[in-house]
C-alpha atoms as a PDB file:
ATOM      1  CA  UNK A   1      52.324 -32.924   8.539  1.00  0.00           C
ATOM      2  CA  UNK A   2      49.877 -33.200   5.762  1.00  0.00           C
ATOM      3  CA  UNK A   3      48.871 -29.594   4.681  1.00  0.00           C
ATOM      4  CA  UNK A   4      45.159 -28.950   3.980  1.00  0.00           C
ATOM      5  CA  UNK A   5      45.673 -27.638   0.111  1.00  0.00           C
ATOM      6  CA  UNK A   6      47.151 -31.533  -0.445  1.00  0.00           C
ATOM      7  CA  UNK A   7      43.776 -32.856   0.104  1.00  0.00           C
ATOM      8  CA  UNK A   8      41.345 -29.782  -0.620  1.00  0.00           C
ATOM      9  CA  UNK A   9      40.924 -26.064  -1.849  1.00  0.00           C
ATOM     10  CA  UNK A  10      37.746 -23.659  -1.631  1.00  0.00           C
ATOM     11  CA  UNK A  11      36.973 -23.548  -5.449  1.00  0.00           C
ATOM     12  CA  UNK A  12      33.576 -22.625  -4.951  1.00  0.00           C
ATOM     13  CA  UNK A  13      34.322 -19.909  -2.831  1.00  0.00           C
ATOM     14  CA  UNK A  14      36.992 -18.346  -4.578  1.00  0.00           C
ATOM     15  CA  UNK A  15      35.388 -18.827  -8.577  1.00  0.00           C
ATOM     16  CA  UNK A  16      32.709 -17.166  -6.546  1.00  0.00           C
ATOM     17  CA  UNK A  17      34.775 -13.971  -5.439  1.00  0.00           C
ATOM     18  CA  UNK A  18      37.113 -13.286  -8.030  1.00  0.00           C
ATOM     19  CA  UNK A  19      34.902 -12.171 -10.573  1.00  0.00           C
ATOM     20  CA  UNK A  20      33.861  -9.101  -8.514  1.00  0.00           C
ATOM     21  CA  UNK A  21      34.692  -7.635  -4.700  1.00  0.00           C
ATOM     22  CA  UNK A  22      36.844  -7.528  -2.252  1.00  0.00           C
ATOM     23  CA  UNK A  23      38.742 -11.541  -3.732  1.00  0.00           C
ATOM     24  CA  UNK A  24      38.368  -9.717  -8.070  1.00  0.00           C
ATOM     25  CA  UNK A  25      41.877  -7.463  -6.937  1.00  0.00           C
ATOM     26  CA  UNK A  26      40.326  -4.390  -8.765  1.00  0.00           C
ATOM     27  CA  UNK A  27      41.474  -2.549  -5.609  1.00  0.00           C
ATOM     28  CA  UNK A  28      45.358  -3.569  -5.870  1.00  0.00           C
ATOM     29  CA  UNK A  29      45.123  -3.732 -10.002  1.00  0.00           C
ATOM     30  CA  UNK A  30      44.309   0.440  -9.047  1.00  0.00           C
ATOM     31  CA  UNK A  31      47.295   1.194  -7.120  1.00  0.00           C
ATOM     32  CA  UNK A  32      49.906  -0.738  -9.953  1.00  0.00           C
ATOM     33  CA  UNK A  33      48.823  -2.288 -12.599  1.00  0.00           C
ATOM     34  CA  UNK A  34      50.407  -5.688 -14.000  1.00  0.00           C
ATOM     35  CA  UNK A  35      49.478  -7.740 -17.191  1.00  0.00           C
ATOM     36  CA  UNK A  36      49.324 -11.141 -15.326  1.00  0.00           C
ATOM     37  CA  UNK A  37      45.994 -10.345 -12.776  1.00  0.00           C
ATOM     38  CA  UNK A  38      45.810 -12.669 -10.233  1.00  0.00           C
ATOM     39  CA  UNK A  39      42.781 -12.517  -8.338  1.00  0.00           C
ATOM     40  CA  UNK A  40      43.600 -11.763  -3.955  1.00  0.00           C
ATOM     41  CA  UNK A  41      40.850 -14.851  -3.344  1.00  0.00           C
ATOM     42  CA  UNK A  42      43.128 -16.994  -4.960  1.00  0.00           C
ATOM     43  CA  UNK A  43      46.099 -16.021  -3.061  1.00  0.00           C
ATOM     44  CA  UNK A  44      44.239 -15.832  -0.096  1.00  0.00           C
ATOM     45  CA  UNK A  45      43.019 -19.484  -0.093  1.00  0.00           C
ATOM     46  CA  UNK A  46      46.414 -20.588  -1.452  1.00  0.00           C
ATOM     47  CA  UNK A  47      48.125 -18.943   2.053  1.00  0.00           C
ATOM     48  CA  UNK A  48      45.488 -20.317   4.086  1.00  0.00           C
ATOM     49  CA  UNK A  49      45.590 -23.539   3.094  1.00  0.00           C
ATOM     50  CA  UNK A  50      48.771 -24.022   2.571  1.00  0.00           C
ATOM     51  CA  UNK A  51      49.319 -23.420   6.268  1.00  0.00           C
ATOM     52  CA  UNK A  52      46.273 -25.290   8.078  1.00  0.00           C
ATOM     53  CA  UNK A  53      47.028 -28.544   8.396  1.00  0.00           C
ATOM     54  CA  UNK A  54      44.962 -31.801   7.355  1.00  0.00           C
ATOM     55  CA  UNK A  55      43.850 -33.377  10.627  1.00  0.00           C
ATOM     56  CA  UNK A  56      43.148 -37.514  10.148  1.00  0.00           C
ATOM     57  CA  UNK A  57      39.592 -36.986  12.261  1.00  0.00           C
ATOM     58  CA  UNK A  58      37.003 -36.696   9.769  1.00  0.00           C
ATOM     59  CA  UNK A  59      35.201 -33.845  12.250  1.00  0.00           C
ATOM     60  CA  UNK A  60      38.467 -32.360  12.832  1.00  0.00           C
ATOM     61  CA  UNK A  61      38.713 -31.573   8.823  1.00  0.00           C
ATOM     62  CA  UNK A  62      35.238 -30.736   8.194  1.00  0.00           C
ATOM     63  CA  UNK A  63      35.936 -28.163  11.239  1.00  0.00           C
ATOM     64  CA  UNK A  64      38.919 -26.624   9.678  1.00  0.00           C
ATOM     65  CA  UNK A  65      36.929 -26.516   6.040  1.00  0.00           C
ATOM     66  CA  UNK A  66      34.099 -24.557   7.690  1.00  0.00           C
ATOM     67  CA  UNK A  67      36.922 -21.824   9.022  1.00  0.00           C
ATOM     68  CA  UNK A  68      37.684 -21.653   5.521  1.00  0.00           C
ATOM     69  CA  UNK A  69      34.636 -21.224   4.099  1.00  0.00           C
ATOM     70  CA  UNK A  70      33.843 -18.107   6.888  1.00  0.00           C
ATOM     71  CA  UNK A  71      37.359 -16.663   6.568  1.00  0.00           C
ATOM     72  CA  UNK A  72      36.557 -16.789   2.330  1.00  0.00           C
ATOM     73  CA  UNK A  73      33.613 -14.673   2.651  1.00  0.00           C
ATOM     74  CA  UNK A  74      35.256 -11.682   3.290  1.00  0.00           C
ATOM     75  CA  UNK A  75      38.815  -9.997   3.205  1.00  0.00           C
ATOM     76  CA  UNK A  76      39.261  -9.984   6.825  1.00  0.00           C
ATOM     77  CA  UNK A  77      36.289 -12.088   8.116  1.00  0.00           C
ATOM     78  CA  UNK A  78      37.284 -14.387  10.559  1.00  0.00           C
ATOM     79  CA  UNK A  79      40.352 -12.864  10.852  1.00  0.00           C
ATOM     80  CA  UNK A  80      41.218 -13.884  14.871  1.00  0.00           C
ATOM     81  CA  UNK A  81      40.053 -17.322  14.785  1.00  0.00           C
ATOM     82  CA  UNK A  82      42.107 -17.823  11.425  1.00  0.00           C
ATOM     83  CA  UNK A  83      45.308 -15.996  12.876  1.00  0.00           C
ATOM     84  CA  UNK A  84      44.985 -18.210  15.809  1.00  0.00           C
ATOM     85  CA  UNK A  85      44.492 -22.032  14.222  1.00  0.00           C
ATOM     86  CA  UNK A  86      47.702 -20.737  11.643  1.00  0.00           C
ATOM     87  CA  UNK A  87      49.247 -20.362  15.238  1.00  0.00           C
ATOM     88  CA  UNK A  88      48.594 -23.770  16.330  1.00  0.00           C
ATOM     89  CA  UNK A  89      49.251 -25.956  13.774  1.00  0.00           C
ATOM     90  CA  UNK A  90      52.626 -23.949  13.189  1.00  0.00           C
ATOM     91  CA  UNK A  91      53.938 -23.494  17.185  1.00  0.00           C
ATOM     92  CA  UNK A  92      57.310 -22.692  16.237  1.00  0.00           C
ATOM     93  CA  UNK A  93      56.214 -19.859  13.794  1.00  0.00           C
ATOM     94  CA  UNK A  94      54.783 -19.404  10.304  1.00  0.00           C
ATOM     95  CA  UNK A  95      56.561 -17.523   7.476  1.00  0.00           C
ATOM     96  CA  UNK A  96      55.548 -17.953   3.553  1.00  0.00           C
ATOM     97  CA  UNK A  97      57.673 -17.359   0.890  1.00  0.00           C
ATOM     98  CA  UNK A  98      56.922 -16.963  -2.797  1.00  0.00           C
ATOM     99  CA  UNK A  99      59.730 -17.527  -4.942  1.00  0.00           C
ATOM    100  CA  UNK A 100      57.999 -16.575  -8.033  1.00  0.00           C
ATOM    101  CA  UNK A 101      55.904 -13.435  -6.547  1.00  0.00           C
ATOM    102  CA  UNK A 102      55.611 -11.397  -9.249  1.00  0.00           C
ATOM    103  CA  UNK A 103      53.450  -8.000  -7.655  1.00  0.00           C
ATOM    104  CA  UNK A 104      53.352  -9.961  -4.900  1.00  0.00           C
ATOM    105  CA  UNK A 105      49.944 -11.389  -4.428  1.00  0.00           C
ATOM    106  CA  UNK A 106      50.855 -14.394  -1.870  1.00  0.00           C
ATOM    107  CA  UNK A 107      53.118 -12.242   0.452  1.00  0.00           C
ATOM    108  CA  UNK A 108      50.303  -9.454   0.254  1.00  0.00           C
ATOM    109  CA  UNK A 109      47.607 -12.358   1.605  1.00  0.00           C
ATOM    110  CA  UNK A 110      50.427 -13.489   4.019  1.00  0.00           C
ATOM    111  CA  UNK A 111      50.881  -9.925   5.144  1.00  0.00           C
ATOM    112  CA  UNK A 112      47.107  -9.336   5.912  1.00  0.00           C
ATOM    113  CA  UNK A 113      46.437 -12.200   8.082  1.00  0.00           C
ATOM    114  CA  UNK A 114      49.381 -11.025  10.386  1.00  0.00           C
ATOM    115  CA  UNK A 115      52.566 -13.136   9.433  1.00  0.00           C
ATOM    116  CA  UNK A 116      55.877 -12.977   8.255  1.00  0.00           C
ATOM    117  CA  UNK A 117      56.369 -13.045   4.021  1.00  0.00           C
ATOM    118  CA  UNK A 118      59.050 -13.130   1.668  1.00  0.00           C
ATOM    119  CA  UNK A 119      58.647 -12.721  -2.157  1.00  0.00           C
ATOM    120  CA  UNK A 120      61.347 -13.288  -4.724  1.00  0.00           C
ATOM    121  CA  UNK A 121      61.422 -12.140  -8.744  1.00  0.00           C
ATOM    122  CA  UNK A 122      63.844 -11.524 -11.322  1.00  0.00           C
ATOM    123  CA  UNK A 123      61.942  -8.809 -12.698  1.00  0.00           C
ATOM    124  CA  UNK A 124      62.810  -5.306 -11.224  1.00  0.00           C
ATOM    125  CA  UNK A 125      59.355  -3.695 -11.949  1.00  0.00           C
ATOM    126  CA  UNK A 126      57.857  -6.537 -10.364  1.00  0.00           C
ATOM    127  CA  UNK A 127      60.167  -5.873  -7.317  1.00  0.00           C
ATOM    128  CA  UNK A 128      58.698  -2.314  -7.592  1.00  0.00           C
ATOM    129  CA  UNK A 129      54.937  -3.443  -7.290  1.00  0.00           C
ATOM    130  CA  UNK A 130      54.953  -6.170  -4.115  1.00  0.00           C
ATOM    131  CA  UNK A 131      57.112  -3.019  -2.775  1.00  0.00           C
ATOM    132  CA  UNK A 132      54.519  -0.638  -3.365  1.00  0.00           C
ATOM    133  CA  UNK A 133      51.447  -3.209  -2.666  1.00  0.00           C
ATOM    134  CA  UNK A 134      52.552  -5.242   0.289  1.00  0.00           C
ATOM    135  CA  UNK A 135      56.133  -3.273   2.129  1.00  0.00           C
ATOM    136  CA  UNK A 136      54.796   0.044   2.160  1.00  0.00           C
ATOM    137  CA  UNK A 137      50.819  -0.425   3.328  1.00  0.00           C
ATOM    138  CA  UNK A 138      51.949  -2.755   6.545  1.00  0.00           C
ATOM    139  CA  UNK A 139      54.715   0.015   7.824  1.00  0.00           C
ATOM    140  CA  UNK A 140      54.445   1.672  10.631  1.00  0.00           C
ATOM    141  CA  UNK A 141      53.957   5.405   9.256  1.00  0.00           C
ATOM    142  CA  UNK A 142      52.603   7.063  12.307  1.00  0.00           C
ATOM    143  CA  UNK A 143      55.775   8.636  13.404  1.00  0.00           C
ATOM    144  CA  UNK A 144      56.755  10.359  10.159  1.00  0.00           C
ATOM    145  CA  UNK A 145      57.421  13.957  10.090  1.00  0.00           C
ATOM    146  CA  UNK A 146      54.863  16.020   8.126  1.00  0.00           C
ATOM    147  CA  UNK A 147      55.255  16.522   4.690  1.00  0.00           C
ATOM    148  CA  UNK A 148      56.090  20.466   4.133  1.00  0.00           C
ATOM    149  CA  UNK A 149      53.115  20.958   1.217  1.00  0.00           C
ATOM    150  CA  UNK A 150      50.095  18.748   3.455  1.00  0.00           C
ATOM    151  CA  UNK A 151      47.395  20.743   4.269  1.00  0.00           C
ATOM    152  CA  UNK A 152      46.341  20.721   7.855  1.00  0.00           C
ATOM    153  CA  UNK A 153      42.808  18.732   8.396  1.00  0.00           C
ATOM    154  CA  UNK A 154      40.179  21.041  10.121  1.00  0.00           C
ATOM    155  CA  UNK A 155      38.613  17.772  11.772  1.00  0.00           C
ATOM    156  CA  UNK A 156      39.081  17.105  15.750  1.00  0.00           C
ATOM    157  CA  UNK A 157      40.395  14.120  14.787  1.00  0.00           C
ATOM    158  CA  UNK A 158      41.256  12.219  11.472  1.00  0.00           C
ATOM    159  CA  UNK A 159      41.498   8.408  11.308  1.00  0.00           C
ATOM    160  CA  UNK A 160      42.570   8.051   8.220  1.00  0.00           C
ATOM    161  CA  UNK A 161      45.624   5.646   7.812  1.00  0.00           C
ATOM    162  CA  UNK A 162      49.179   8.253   8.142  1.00  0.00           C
ATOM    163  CA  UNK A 163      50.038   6.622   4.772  1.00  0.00           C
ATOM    164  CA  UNK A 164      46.589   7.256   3.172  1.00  0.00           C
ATOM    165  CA  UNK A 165      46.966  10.673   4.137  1.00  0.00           C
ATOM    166  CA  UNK A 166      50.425  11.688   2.921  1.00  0.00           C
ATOM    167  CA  UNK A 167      49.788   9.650  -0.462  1.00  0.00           C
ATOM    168  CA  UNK A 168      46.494  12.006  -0.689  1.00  0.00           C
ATOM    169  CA  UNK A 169      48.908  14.749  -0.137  1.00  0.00           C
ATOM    170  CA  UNK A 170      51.440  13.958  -2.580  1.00  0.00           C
ATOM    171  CA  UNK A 171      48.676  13.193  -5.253  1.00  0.00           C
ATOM    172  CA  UNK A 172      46.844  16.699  -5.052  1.00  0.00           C
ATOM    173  CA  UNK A 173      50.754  18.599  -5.244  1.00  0.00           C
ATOM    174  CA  UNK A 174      51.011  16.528  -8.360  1.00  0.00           C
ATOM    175  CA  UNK A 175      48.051  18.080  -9.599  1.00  0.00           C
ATOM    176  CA  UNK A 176      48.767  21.597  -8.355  1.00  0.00           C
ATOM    177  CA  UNK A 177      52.140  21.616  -9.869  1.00  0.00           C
ATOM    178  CA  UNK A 178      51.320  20.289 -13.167  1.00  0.00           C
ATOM    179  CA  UNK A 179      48.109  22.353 -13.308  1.00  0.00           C
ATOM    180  CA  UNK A 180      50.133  25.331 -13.012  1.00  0.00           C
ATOM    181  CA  UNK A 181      52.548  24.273 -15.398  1.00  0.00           C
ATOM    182  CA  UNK A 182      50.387  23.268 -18.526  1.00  0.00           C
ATOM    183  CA  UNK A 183      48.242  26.367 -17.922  1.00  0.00           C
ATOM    184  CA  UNK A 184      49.351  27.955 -20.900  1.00  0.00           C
ATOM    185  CA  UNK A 185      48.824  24.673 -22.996  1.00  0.00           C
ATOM    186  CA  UNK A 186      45.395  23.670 -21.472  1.00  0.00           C
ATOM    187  CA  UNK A 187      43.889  26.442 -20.175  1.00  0.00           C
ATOM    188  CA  UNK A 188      40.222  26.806 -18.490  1.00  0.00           C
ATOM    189  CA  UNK A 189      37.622  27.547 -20.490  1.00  0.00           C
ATOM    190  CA  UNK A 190      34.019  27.630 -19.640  1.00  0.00           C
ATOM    191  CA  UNK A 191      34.993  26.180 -16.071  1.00  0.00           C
ATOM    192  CA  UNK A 192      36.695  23.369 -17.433  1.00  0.00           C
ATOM    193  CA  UNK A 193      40.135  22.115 -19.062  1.00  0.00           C
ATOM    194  CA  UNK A 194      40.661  20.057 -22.214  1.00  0.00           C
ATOM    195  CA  UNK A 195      42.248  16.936 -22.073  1.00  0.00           C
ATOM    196  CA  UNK A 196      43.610  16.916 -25.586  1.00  0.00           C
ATOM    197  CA  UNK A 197      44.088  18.683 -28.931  1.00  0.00           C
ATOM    198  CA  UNK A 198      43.227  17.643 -32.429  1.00  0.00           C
ATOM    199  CA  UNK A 199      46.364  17.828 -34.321  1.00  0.00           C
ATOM    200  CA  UNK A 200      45.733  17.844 -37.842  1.00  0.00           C
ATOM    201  CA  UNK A 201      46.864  19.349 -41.680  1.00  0.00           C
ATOM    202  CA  UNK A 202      45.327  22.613 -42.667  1.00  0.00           C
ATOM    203  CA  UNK A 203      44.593  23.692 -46.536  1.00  0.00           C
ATOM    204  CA  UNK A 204      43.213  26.734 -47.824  1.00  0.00           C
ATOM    205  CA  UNK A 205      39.732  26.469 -48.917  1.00  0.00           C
ATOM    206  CA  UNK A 206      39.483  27.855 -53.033  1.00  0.00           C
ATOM    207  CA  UNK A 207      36.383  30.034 -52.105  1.00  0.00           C
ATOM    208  CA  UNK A 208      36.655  31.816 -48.834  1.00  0.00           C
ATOM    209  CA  UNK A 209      40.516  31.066 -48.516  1.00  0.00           C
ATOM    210  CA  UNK A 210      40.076  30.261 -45.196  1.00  0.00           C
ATOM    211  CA  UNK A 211      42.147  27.014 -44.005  1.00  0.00           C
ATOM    212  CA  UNK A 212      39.957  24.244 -42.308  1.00  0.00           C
ATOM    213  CA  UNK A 213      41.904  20.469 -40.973  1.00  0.00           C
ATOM    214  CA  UNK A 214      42.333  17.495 -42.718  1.00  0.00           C
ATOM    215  CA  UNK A 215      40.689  14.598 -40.474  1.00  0.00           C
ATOM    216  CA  UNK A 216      40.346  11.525 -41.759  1.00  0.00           C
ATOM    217  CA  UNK A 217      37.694  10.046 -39.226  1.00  0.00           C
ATOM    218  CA  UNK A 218      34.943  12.149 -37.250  1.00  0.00           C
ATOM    219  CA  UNK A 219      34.872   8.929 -34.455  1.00  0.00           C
ATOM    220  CA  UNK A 220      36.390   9.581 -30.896  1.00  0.00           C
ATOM    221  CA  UNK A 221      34.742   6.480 -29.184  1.00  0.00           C
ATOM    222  CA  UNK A 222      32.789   3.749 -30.532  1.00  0.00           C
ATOM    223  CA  UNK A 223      29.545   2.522 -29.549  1.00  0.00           C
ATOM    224  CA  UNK A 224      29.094  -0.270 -27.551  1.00  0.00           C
ATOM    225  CA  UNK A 225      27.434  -2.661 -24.685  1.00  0.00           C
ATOM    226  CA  UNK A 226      28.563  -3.507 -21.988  1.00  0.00           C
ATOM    227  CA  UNK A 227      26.530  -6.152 -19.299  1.00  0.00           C
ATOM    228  CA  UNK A 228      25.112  -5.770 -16.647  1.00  0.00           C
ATOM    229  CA  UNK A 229      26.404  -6.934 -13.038  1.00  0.00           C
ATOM    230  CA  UNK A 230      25.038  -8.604 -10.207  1.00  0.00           C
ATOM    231  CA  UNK A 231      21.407  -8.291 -11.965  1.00  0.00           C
ATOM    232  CA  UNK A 232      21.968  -4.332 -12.786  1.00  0.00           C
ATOM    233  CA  UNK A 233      20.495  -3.643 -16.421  1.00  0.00           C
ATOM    234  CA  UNK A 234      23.274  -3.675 -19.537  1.00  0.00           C
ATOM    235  CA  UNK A 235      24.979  -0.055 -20.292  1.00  0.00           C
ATOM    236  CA  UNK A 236      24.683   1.412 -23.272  1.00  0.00           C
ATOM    237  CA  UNK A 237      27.363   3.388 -24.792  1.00  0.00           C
ATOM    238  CA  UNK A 238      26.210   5.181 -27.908  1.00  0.00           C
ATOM    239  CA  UNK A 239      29.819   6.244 -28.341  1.00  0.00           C
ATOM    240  CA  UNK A 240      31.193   9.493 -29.300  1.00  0.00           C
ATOM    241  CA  UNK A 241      31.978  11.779 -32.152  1.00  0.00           C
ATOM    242  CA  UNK A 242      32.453  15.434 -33.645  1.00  0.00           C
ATOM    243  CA  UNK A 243      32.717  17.553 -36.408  1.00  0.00           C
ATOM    244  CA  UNK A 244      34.461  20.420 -37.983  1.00  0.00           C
ATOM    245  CA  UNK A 245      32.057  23.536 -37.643  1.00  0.00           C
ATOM    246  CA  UNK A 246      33.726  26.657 -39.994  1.00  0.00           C
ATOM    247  CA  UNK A 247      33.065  30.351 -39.007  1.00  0.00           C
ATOM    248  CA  UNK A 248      33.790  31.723 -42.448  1.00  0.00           C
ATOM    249  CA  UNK A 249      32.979  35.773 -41.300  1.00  0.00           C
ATOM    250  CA  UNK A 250      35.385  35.218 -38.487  1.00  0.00           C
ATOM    251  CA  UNK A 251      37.161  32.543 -40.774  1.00  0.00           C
ATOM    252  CA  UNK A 252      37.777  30.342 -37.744  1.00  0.00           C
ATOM    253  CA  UNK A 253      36.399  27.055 -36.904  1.00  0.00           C
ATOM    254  CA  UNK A 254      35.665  24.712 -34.072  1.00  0.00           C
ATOM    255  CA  UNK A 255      35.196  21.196 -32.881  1.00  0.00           C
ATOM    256  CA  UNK A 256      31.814  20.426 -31.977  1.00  0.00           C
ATOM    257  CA  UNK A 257      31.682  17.062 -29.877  1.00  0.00           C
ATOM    258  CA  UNK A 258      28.205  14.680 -29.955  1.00  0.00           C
ATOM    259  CA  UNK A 259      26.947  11.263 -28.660  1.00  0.00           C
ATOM    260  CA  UNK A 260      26.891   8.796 -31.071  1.00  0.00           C
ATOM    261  CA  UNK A 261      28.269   8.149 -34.798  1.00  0.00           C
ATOM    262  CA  UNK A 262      29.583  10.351 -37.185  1.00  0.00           C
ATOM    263  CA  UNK A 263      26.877  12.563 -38.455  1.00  0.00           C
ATOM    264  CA  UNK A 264      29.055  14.371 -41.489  1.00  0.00           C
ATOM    265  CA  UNK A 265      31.813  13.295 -43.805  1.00  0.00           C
ATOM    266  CA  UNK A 266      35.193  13.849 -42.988  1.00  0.00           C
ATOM    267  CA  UNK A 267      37.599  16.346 -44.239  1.00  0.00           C
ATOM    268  CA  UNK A 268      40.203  13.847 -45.567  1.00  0.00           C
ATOM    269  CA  UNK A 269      38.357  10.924 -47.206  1.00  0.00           C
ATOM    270  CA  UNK A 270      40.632  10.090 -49.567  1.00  0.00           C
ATOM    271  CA  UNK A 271      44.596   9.322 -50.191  1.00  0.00           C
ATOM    272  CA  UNK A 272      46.980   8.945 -53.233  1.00  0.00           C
ATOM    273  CA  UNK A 273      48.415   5.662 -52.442  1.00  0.00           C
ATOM    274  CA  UNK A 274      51.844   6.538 -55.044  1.00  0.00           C
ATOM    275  CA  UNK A 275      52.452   9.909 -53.068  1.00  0.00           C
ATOM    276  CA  UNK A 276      50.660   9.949 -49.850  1.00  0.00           C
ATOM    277  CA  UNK A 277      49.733  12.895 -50.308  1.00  0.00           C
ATOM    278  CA  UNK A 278      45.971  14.229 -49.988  1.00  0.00           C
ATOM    279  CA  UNK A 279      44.071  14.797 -53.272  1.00  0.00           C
ATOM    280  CA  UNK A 280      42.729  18.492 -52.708  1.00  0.00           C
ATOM    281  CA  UNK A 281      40.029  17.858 -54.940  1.00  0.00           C
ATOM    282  CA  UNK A 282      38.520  15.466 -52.892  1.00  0.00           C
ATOM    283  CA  UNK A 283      38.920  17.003 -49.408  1.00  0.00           C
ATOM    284  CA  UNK A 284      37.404  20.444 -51.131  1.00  0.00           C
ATOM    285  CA  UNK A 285      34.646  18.203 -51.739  1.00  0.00           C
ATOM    286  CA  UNK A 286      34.321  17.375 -48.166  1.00  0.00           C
ATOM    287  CA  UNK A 287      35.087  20.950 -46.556  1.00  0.00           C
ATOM    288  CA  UNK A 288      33.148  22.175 -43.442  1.00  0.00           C
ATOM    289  CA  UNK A 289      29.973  23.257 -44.072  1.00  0.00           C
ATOM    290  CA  UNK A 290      29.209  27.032 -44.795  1.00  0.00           C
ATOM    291  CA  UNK A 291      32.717  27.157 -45.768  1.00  0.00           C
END
C-alpha cells in the first residue's frame, strides 16, 4: 500500500501552526523541557500521514487531503472521522513506533488520536520525558487512592482530570514544605518574599567607617524589545536595575530596585589586573551616596 506522506504532507498547515498554538508545543516544552523542540503539528501530520493511505482515484486522494487539512486545524478536530479512516485503511490494527523518539513527540501524537505507540532512545533522560509526556497523561488514574496531604475540593463535583488533580496536589506540598523550610533564609517582608540575595565584598568606608558592598555592575536585566504577535503591538522592556542606598546614622544600607538603566556608578569600577584585588582608592571614589 502506498502511504499518503510518500506522495504528500500538509506544509502549509503545519508552518502555519507551529509558530504559535495548540501545533508550537509550548504546552509539552512546560511540563519537560528538551533542547531539540519539535513542534506537536509536525508530529501530528507525520502520524497521520504516515498511516492514511494513498488511494489511485484522484477524488479518493483529494478526499483524504481535505480530512487532513480539518483534522490540522486543531489538536483534536476531526478527531472521530480521523480515528475511523486510520481504522480502515489499517483493518488488522495500527501501531507506530519511533525508534528515535527522543521526548517522545510521535508516540505522544499516536497516543492522542487513540492508538497503540512505541518509542525507543538511548538516552535515559529522554526515556524520562516521553514517560512523563505521553505514559503517564493516557493512564487510567481514576481509581487511585487519595494522596494523604490533598485537600478536599468544596465543589459538588470536580471534573478535573484525577492526574491533573494529584499533580496540583503534589505541586502546592512542594511549595508548603519548602516555604516552611527557607523561612529563616527568605523571610516575608512587606507581604512578599525575596527571590535572591546580593552577595557581595564589604570595605570600611575612611569617613563614617561604615562598610558598604563592592558591586561591580548596578544592571539586573537589560532593556529590550520584543514583537508583537498575531498583530498585538511590540513590548517594551526598559529593563531593570538598582543601587546601593547608605543609611550612615543607622550605618546600614539597602538595595533600592528601578526600571531601566543604571542611574549611579558602581561600587567596584575598577580592578588590579597583577593582584585581583580591588583598588580602595577607586571604590572610595565610588561609595554610596551620603556615605
Amino acid at each position: 500500500m502506498t502511504r499518503m506522506i510518500e506522495r504528500w504532507f500538509p506544509c502549509a498547515e503545519v508552518s502555519a501552526n507551529s509558530s504559535a498554538g495548540w501545533g508550537s508545543g509550548t504546552t509539552e516544552i512546560g511540563l519537560f523541557p528538551w533542547f531539540a523542540k519539535r513542534p506537536v503539528a509536525q508530529a501530528k501530520a507525520a502520524v497521520v500521514c504516515s498511516l492514511l493511505p494513498w488511494p489511485e482515484d484522484q477524488a479518493e486522494q483529494q478526499r483524504l487531503q481535505e480530512l487532513v487539512h480539518k483534522a490540522m486545524s486543531g489538536r483534536y478536530a476531526a478527531w472521530q472521522m480521523l480515528h475511523d479512516e486510520i481504522l480502515k485503511a489499517n483493518p488488522e490494527g495500527a501501531s507506530v513506533l519511533d525508534p528515535f523518539s527522543g521526548r517522545g513527540m510521535i508516540p505522544l501524537e499516536a497516543g492522542r488520536l487513540g492508538l497503540e505507540a512505541h518509542g525507543v532512545d538511548y538516552s535515559p533522560v529522554a526515556v524520562l520525558a516521553s514517560t512523563l509526556l505521553t505514559d503517564f497523561p493516557l493512564r487510567d488514574w481514576s481509581q487511585e487512592p487519595s494522596l494523604p496531604f490533598a485537600e478536599e475540593s468544596d465543589a459538588l463535583y470536580d471534573d478535573r482530570p484525577r492526574l491533573h488533580i494529584d499533580v496540583r496536589a503534589t505541586l502546592d506540598e512542594v511549595g508548603r514544605r519548602w516555604t516552611a523550610a527557607m523561612a529563616d533564609y527568605y523571610p516575608e517582608i512587606n507581604g512578599k518574599r525575596p527571590w535572591g540575595y546580593l552577595w557581595a565584598i564589604a570595605i570600611p568606608c575612611q569617613e563614617c567607617g561604615n562598610r558598604f558592598p563592592l558591586v561591580g555592575s548596578y544592571e539586573l536585566r537589560r532593556p529590550s524589545q520584543k514583537r508583537g504577535r498575531k498583530g498585538a503591538p511590540p513590548v517594551m522592556d526598559p529593563g531593570q536595575s538598582f543601587y546601593v542606598e547608605a543609611d550612615p546614622a543607622a550605618g546600614t544600607c539597602a538595595a533600592v530596585v528601578h526600571e531601566g538603566p543604571p542611574t549611579r556608578t558602581p561600587t567596584l569600577s575598577f580592578f588590579e589586573l597583577a593582584t585581583d584585588r580591588v583598588t580602595v582608592r577607586e571604590a572610595e571614589r565610588a561609595r554610596p551616596p551620603g556615605c
